[in-house]
Protein backbone atom coordinates (compact mmCIF):
# COMPACT_ATOMS: atom_id res chain seq x y z
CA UNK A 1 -1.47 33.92 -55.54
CA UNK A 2 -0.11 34.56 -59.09
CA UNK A 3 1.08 38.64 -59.69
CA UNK A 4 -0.54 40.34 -62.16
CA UNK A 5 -0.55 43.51 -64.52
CA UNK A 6 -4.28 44.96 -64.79
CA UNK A 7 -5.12 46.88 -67.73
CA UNK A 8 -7.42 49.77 -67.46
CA UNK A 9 -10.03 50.32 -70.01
CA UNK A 10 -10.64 53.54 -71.43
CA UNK A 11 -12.00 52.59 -74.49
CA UNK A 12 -8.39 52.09 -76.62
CA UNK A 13 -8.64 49.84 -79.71
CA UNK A 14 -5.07 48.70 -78.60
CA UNK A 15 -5.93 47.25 -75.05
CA UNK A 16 -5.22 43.93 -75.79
CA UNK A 17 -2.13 44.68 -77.73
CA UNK A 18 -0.86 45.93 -74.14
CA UNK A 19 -2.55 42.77 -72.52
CA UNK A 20 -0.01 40.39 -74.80
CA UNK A 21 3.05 42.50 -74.79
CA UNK A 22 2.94 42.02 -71.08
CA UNK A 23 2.14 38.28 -71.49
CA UNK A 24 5.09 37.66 -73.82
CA UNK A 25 7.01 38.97 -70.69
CA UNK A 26 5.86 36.04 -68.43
CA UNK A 27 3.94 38.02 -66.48
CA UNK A 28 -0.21 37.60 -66.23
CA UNK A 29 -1.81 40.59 -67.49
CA UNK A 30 -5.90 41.11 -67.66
CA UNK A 31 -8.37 43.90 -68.80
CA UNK A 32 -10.31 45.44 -66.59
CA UNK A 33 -13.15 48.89 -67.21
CA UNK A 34 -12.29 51.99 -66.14
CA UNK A 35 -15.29 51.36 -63.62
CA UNK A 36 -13.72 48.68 -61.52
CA UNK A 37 -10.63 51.01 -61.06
CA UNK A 38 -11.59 50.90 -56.99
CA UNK A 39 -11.60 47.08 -56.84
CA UNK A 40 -8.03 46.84 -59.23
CA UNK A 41 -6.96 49.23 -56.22
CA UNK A 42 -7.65 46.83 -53.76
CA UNK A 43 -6.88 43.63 -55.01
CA UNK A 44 -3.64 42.48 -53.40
CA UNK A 45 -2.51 39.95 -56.56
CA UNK A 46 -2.34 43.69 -59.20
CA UNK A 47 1.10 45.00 -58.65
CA UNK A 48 1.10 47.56 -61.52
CA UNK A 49 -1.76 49.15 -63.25
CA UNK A 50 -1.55 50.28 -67.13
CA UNK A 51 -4.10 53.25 -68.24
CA UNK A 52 -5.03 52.53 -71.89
CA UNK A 53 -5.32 54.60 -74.53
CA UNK A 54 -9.03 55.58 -75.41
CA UNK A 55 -10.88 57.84 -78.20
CA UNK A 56 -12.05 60.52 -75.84
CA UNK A 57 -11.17 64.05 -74.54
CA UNK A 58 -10.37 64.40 -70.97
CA UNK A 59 -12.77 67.68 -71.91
CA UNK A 60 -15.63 66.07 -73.16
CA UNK A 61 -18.76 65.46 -70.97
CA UNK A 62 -19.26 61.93 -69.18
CA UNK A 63 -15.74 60.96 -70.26
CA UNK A 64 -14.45 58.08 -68.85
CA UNK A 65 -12.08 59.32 -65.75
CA UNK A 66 -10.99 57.64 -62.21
CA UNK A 67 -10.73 59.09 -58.79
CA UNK A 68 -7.68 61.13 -57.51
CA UNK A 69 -7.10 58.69 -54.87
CA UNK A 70 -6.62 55.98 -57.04
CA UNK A 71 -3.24 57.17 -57.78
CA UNK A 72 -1.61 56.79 -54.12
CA UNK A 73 -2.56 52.81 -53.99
CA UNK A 74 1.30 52.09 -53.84
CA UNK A 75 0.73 50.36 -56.91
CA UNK A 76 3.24 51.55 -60.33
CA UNK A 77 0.84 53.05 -62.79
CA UNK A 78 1.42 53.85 -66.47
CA UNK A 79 -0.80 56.00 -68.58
CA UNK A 80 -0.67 55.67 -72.13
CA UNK A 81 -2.36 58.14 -74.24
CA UNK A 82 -5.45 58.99 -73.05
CA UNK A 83 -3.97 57.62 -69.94
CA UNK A 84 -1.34 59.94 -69.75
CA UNK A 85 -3.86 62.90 -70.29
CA UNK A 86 -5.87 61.68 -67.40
CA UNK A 87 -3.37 61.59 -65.07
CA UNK A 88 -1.95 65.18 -65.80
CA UNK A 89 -6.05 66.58 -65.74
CA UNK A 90 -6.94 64.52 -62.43
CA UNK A 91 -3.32 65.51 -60.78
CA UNK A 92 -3.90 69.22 -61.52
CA UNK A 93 -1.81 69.50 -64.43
CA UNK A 94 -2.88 71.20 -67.85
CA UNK A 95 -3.83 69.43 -70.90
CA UNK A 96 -5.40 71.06 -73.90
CA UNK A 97 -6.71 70.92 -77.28
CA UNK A 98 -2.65 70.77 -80.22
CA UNK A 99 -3.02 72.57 -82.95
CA UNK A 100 -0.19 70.43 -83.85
CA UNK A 101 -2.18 67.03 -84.06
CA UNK A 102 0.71 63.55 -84.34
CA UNK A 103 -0.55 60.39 -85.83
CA UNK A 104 1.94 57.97 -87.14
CA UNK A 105 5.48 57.77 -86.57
CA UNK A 106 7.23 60.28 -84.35
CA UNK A 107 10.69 60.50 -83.08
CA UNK A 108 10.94 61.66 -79.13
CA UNK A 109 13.92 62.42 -77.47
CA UNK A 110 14.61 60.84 -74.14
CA UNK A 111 15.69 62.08 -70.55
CA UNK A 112 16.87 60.39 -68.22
CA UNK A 113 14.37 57.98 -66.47
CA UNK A 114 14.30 54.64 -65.23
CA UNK A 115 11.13 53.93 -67.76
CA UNK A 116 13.70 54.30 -70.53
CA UNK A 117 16.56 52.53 -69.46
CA UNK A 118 19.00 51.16 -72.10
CA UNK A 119 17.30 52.51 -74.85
CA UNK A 120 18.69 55.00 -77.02
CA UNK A 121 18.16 58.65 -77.78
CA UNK A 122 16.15 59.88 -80.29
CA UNK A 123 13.17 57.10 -80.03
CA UNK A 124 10.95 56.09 -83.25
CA UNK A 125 7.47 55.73 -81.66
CA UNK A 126 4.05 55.67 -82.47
CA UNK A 127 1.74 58.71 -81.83
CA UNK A 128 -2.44 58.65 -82.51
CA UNK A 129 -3.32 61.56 -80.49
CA UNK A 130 -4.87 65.59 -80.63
CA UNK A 131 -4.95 66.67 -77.13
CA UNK A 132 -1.29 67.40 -75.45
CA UNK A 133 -0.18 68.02 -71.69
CA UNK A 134 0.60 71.61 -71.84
CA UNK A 135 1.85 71.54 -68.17
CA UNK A 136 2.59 68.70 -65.92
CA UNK A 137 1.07 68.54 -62.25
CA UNK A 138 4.02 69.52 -59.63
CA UNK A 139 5.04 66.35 -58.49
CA UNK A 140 6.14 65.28 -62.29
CA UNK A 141 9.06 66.20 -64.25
CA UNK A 142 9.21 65.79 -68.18
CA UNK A 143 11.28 62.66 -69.33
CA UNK A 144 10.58 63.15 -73.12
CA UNK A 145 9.88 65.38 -76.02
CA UNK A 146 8.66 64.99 -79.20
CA UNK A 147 9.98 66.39 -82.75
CA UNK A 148 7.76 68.80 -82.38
CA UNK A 149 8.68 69.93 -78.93
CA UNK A 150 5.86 68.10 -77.45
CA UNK A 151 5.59 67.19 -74.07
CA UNK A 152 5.97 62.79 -74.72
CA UNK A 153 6.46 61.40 -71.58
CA UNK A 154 6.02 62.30 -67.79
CA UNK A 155 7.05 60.53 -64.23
CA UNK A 156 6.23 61.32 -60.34
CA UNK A 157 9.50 59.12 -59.50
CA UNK A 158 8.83 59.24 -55.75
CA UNK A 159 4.97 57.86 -56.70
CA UNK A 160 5.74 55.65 -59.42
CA UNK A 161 3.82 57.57 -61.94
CA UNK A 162 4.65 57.42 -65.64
CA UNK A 163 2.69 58.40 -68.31
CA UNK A 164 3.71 58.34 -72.21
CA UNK A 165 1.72 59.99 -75.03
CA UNK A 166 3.23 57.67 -77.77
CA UNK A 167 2.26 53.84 -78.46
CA UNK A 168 4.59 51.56 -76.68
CA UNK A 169 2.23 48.29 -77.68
CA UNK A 170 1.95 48.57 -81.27
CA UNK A 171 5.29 46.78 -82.70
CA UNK A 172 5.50 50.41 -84.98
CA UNK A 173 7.27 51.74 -81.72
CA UNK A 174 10.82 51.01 -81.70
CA UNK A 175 11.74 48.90 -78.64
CA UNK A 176 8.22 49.59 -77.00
CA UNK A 177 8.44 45.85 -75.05
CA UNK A 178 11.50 46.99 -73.31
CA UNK A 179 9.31 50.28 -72.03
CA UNK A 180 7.14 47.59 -70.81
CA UNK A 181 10.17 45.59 -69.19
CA UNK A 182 11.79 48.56 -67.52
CA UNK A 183 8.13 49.27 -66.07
CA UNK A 184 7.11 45.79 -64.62
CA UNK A 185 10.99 44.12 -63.49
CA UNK A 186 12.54 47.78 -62.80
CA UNK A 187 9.97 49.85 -61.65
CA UNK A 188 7.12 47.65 -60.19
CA UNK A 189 9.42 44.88 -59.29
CA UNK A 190 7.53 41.67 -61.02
CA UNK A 191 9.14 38.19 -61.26
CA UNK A 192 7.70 36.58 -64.28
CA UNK A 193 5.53 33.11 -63.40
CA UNK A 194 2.94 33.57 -66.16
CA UNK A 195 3.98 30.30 -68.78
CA UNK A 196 1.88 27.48 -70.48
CA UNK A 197 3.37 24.47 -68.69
CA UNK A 198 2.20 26.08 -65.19
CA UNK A 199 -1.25 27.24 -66.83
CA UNK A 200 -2.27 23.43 -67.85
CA UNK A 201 -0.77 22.03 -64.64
CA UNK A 202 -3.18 24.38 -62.65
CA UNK A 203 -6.16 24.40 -64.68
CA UNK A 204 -6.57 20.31 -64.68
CA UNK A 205 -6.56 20.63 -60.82
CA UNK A 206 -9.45 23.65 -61.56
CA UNK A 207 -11.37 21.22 -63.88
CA UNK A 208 -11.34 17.78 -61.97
CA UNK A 209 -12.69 19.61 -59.04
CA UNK A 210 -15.69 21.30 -61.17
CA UNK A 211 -16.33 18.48 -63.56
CA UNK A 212 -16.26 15.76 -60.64
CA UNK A 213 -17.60 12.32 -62.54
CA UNK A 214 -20.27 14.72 -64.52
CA UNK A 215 -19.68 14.37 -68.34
CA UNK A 216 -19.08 17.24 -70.30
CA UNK A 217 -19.82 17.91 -74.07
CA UNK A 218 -17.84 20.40 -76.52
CA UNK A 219 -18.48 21.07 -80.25
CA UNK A 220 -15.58 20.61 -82.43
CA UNK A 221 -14.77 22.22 -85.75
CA UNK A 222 -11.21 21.49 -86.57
CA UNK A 223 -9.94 24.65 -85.51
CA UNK A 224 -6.81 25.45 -83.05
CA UNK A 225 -9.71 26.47 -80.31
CA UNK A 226 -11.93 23.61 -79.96
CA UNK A 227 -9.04 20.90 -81.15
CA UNK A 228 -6.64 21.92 -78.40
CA UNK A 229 -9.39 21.74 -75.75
CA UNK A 230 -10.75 18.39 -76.85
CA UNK A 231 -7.59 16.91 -76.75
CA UNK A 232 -7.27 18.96 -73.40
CA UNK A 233 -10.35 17.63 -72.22
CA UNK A 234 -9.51 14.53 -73.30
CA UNK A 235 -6.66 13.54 -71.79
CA UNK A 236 -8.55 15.06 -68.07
CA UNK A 237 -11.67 13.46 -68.80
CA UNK A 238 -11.06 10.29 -71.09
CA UNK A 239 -14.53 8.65 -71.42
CA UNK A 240 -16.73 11.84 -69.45
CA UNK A 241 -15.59 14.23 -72.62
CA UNK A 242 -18.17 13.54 -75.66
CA UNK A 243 -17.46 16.11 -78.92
CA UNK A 244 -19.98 16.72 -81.68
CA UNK A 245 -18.80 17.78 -85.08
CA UNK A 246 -21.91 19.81 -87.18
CA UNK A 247 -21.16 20.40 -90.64
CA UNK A 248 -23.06 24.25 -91.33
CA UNK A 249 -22.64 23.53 -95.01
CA UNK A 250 -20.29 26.51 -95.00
CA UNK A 251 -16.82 24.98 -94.83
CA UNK A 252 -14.17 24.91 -97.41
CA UNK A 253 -13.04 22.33 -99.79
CA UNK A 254 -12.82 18.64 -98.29
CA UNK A 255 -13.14 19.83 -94.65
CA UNK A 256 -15.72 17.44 -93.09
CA UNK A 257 -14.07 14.45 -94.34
CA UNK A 258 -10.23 16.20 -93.24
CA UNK A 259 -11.76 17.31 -89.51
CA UNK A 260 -13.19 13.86 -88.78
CA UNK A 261 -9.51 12.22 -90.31
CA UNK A 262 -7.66 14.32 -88.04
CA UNK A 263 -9.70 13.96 -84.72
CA UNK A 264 -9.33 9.81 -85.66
CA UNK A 265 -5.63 10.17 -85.74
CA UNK A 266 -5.63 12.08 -82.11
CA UNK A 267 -7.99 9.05 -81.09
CA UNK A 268 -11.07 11.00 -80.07
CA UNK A 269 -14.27 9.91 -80.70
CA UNK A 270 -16.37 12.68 -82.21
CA UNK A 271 -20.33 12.72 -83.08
CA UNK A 272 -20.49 13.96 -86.64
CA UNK A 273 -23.94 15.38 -88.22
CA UNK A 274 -24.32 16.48 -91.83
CA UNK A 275 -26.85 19.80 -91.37
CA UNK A 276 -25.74 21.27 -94.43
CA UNK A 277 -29.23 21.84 -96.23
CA UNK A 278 -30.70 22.57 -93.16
CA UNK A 279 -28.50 25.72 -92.68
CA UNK A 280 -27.99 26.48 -96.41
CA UNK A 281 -32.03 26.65 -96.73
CA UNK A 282 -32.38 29.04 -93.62
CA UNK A 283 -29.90 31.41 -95.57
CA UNK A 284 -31.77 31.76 -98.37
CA UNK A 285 -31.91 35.41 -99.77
CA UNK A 286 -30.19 36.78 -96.39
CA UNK A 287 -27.60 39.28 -97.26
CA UNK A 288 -26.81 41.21 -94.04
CA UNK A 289 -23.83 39.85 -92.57
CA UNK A 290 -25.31 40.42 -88.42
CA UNK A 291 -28.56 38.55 -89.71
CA UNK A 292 -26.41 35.79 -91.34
CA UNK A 293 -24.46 35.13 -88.48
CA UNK A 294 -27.30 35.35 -86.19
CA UNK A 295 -29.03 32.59 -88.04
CA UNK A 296 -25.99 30.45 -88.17
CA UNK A 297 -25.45 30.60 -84.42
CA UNK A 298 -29.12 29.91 -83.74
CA UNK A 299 -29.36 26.90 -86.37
CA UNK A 300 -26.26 25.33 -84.85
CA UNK A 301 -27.32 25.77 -81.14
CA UNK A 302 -30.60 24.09 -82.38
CA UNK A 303 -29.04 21.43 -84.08
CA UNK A 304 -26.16 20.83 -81.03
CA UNK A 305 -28.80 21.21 -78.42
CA UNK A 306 -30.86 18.42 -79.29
CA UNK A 307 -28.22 15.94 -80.37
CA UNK A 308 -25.83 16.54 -77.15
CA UNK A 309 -29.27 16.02 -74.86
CA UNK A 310 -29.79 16.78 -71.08
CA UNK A 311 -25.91 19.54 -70.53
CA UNK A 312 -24.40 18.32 -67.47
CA UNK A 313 -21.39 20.50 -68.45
CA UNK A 314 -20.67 22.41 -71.87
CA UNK A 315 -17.41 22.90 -73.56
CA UNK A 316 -16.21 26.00 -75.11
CA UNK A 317 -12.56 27.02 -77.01
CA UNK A 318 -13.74 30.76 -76.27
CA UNK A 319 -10.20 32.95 -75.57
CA UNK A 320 -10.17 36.61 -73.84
CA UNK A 321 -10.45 38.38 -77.49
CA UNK A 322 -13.99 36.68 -77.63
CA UNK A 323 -14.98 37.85 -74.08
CA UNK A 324 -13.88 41.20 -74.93
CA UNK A 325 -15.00 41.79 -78.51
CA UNK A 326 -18.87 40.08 -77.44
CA UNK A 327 -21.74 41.64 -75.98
CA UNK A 328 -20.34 41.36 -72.45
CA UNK A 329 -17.49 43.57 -74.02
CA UNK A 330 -15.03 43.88 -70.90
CA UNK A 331 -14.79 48.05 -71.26
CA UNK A 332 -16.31 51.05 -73.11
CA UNK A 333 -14.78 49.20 -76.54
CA UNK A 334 -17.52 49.40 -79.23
CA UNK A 335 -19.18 45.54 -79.76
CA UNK A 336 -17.43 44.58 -82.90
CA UNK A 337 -19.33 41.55 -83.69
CA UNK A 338 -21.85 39.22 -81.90
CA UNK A 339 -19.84 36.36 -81.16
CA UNK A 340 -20.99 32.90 -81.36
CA UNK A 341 -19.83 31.68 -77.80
CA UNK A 342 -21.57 34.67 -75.86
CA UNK A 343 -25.65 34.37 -77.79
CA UNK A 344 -28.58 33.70 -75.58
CA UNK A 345 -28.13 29.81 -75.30
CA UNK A 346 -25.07 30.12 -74.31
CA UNK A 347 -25.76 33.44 -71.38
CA UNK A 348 -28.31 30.66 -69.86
CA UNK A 349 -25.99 27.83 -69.72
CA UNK A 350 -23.16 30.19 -68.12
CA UNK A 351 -26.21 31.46 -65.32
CA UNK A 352 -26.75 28.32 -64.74
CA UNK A 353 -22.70 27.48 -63.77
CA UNK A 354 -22.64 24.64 -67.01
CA UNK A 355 -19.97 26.27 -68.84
CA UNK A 356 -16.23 25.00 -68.63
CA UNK A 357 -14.27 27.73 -70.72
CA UNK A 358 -10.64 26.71 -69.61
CA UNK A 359 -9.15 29.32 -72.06
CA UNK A 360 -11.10 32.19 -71.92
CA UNK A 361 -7.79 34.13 -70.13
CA UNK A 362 -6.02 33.58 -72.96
CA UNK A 363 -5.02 34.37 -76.36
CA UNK A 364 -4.62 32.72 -79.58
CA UNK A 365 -1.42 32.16 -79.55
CA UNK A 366 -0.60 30.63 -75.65
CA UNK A 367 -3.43 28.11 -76.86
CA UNK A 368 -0.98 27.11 -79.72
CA UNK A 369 1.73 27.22 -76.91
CA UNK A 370 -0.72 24.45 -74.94
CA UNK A 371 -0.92 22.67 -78.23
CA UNK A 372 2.51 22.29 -78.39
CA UNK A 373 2.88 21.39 -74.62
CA UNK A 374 0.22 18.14 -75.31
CA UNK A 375 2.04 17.21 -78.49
CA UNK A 376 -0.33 17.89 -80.77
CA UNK A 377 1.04 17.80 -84.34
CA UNK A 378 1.78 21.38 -86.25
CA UNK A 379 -0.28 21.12 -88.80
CA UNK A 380 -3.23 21.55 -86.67
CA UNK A 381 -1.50 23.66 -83.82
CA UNK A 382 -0.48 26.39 -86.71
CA UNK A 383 -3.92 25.91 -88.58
CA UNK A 384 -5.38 29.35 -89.70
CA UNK A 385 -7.87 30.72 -87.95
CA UNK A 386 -11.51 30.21 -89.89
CA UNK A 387 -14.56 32.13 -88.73
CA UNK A 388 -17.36 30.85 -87.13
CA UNK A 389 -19.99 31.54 -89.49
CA UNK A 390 -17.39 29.85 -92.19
CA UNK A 391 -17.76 30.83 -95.73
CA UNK A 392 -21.09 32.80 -95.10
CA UNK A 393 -19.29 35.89 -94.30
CA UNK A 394 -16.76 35.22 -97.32
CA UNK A 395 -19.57 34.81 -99.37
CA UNK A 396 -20.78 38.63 -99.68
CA UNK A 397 -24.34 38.48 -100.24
CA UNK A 398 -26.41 35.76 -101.34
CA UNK A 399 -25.68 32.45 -100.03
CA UNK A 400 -26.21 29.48 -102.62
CA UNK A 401 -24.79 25.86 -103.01
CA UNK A 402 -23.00 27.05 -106.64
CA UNK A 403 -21.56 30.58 -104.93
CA UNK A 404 -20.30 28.20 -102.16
CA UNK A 405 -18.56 26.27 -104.53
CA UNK A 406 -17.47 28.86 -106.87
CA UNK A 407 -15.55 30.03 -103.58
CA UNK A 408 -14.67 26.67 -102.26
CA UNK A 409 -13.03 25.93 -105.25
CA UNK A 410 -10.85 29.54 -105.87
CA UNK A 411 -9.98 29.10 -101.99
CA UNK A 412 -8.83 25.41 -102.70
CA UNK A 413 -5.83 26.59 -105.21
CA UNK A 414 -4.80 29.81 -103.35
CA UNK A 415 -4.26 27.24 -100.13
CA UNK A 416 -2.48 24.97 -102.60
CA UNK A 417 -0.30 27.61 -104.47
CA UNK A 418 0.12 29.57 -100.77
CA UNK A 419 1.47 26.47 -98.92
CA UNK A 420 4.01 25.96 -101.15
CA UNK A 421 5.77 28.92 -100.22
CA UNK A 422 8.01 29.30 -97.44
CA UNK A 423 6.65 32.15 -95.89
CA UNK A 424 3.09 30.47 -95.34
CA UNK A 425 4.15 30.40 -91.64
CA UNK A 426 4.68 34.09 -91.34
CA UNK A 427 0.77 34.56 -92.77
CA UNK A 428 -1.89 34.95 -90.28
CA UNK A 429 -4.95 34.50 -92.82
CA UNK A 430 -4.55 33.74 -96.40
CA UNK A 431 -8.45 33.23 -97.85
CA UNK A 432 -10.58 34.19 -101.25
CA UNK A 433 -13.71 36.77 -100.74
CA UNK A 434 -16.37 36.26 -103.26
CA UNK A 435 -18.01 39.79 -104.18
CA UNK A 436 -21.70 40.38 -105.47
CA UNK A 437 -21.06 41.74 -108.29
CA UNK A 438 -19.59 40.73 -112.04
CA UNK A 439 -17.13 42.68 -114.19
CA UNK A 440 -16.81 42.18 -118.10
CA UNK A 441 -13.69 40.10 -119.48
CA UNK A 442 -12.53 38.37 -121.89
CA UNK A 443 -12.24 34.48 -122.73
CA UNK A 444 -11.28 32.69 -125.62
CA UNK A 445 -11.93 35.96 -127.95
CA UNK A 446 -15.90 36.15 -126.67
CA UNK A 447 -17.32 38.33 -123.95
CA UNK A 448 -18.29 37.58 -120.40
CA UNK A 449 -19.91 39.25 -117.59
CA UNK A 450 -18.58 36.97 -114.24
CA UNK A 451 -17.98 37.13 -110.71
CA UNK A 452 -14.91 38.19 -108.94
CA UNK A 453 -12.71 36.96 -106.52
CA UNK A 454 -10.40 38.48 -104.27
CA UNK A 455 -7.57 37.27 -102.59
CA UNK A 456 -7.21 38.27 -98.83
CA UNK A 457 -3.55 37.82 -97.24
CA UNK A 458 -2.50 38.87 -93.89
CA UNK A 459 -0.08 39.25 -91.53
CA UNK A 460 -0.49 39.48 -87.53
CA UNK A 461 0.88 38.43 -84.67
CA UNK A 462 -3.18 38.09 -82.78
CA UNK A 463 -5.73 39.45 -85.18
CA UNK A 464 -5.98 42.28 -83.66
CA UNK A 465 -4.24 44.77 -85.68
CA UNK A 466 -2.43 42.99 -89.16
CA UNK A 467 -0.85 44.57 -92.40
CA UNK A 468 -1.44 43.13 -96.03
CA UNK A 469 1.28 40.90 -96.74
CA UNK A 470 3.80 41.82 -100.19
CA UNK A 471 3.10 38.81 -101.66
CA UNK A 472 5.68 37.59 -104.82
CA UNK A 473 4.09 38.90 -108.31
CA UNK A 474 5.04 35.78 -109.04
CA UNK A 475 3.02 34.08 -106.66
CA UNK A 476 0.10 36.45 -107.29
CA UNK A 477 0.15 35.25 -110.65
CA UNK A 478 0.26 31.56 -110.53
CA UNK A 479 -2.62 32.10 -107.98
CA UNK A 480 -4.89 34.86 -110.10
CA UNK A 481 -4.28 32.72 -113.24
CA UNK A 482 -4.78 29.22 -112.11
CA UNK A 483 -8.19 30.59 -110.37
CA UNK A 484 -9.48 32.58 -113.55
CA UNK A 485 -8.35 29.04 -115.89
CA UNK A 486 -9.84 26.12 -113.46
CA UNK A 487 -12.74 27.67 -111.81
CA UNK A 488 -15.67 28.54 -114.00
CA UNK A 489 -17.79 31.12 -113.76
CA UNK A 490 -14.71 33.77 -112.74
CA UNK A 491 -13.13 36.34 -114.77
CA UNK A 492 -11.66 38.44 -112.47
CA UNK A 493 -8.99 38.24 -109.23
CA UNK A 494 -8.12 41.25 -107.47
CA UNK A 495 -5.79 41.84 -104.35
CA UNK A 496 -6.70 43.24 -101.11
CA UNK A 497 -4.19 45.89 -99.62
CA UNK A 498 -6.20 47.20 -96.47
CA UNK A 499 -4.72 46.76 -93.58
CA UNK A 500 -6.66 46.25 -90.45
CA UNK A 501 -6.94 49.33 -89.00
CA UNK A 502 -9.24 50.22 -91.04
CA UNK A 503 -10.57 47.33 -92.29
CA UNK A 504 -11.37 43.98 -90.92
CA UNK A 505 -9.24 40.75 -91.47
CA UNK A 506 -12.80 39.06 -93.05
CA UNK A 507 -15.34 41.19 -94.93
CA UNK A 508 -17.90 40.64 -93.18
């Protein structure tokens, strides 16, 4: 029996922002839809519920609501947002339309509560929000208000009801993890058993008892994902564990011959095919970035299918963002993207019961933690996350062999220039975007009509929200002029400042 947080879905862009501040607490957290809310009631391992955030009204038609019952479960719910609305419109409070709407930072002022212990008064938060509780159901007393004398936070003591209307997962809120602390140690009475060490001790019990002496086949890529679990796998399975390395054609500068180095040196045998025409020729004239990544994911399954041979058991790196951001999203989220791990293949290997995805509970960074844990070296453990389609959705547009390279070789000295610098650690993606179009410039006194580059450097802690990074002008230069001087055919470099929301991390 491991305790757990559950997550509510209502829709919230943020959900899995709550999902890892609870995690970085020791304590298990998952995501569940709105529409399971009767079987997080009754599940005896949830001993606190969180109601996320979401983009509806609790006035609007068919919008996504839970029964009044669900809030005497004994369990400690908190309502965030859109959670907190819900819980003052099911409970018989009033909520209705501000014409005082609060996005961005706010500063509340605190009462006393238990959800707010040792924190100080007034409170820089977070707000995204334009319906307000107007009046709080009777069992609820106000614990907060905002700047603009807005109700900000509510509690039902004797039920353990709390509900905020501010952000307490998005780092902008000032001490919004010890909100979270105050809530699962002091409120819903959690010990904290969630770590890495435990995780890999009880998941090689799970996987020797499904594997048995069946063998089990993964693709590798060189990524943190798939080289964690082969070495995973590898020290479980030893000789049952065969990985296949496919080279798309769409990786960066000296990466086929640096993946298979690196997998030698953590003494794995891996299968490597060259199907870089192959995949380079079924791009041809295919802009769309959905269609491109569609054909990528069915030319590799192709290609892997046939060389890995009768599945006893398949392989995958896929973490809890790519379970919730797929098709199979887990809540009324929009679908992002189609993700590689979830396409039809795949769905008939998992029906089937073939599919070993040891870290699909967890994110990005507790599979780094495992890393660590097995001893595998930093380098590849702090590795940058690359997409799956590779530089097809960095190429915008047309994919070619000489736009490939253009890119290959602009990405090759912003890597060099980038790693040099000792806040390359602090980055979560530092890549080049090649754009479809040319600008006029200057070189050596004569005209030129070229392509552009632009340089794309981030910084998250999981991907799922991240800010530009201020990179050095200094920096920026060496970078922007060694590109435009050693890489022909360029003429222009140009910085991305978009943070993510409202952009993506990649382009496409």
């Amino acid at each position: 029996m491991r305790e757990k947080v559950t997550v509510l879905d209502f829709g919230a862009q943020y959900s899995q922002l709550i999902a890892r501040r609870i995690r970085e607490l020791g304590v298990y957290c998952e995501i569940k839809p709105f529409w399971e809310n009767e079987n997080v009631k009754k599940d005896p391992d949830v001993k606190a519920i969180i109601l996320s955030g979401g983009p509806s009204s609790v006035f609007e038609k068919n919008s996504p609501s839970i029964p009044a019952d669900f809030f005497f479960s004994n369990k400690p719910i908190l309502g965030i947002c859109y959670g907190m609305q819900l819980i003052t419109h099911i409970l018989k409070g009033e909520v209705t339309h501000s014409e005082v709407k609060e996005y961005g930072f706010s500063t509340i002022r605190l009462k006393d509560s238990i959800l707010f212990s040792n924190l100080k008064s007034p409170l820089k938060v977070w707000m995204s929000h334009g319906d307000v509780v107007k009046k709080v159901p009777s069992s609820f007393s106000i614990i907060a208000e905002s700047e603009n004398k807005l109700i900000a936070a509510i509690e039902d003591s004797k039920n353990k009801i709390f509900g905020v209307q501010f952000h307490p997962e998005v780092t902008h809120t000032e001490n919004g993890d010890k909100i979270f602390e105050n809530f699962i140690f002091k409120i819903a009475n959690i010990k904290p058993n969630w770590n890495m060490k435990t995780f890999i001790e009880e998941k090689t019990i799970e996987i020797k008892e499904f594997v048995k002496n069946r063998n089990v086949v993964t693709a590798v890529s060189g990524g943190v994902d798939s080289t964690v679990l082969s070495v995973f796998l590898n020290k479980i399975l030893g000789k049952n564990l065969h990985c296949i390395f496919v080279n798309n054609g769409l990786l960066r500068k000296n990466e086929p011959e640096e993946v298979c180095l690196s997998f030698e040196r953590l003494n794995i045998k891996v299968n490597y095919i060259d199907a870089s025409k192959y995949f380079i020729k079924r791009l041809r004239k295919v802009t769309n970035p959905e269609k491109k990544r569609k054909i990528i994911g069915d030319a590799f399954l192709k290609i892997f299918f046939k060389e890995a041979g009768k599945i006893d058991i398949l392989a995958q790196g896929t973490l809890y963002p790519d379970v919730i951001e797929s098709v199979s999203v887990k809540g009324p989220s929009m679908t992002i993207k189609t993700h590689h791990n979830r396409v039809k293949g795949i769905l008939k290997l998992i029906k089937e019961n073939k599919i070993l995805e040891p870290f699909k509970e967890l994110f990005k960074d507790e599979v780094r933690k495992i890393g660590t844990e097995l001893g595998i070296p930093e380098e590849i453990i702090f590795r940058q996350p690359f997409p799956g389609p590779g530089l097809a959705v960095r190429v915008l547009g047309e994919i070619t062999e000489e736009r490939l390279n253009i890119l290959r070789e602009a990405d090759s000295i912003l890597q060099e220039e980038i790693k040099k610098e000792p806040f390359y650690r602090n980055l979560w993606q530092s890549f080049c975007v090649l754009l479809p179009v040319k600008s006029v410039g200057v070189m050596g006194d004569r005209r030129t009509y070229e392509n552009c580059i632009v340089l794309r450097i981030v910084e998250s802690k999981d991907g799922m929200t991240a800010n530009w990074s201020e990179i050095p002008n200094n920096v920026l230069r060496r970078i922007s002029s060694r590109i435009v001087n050693e890489v022909k055919k360029i003429n222009r470099v140009v910085y991305d400042i978009t943070s993510k929301p409202p952009g993506t991390i990649e382009w496409e």
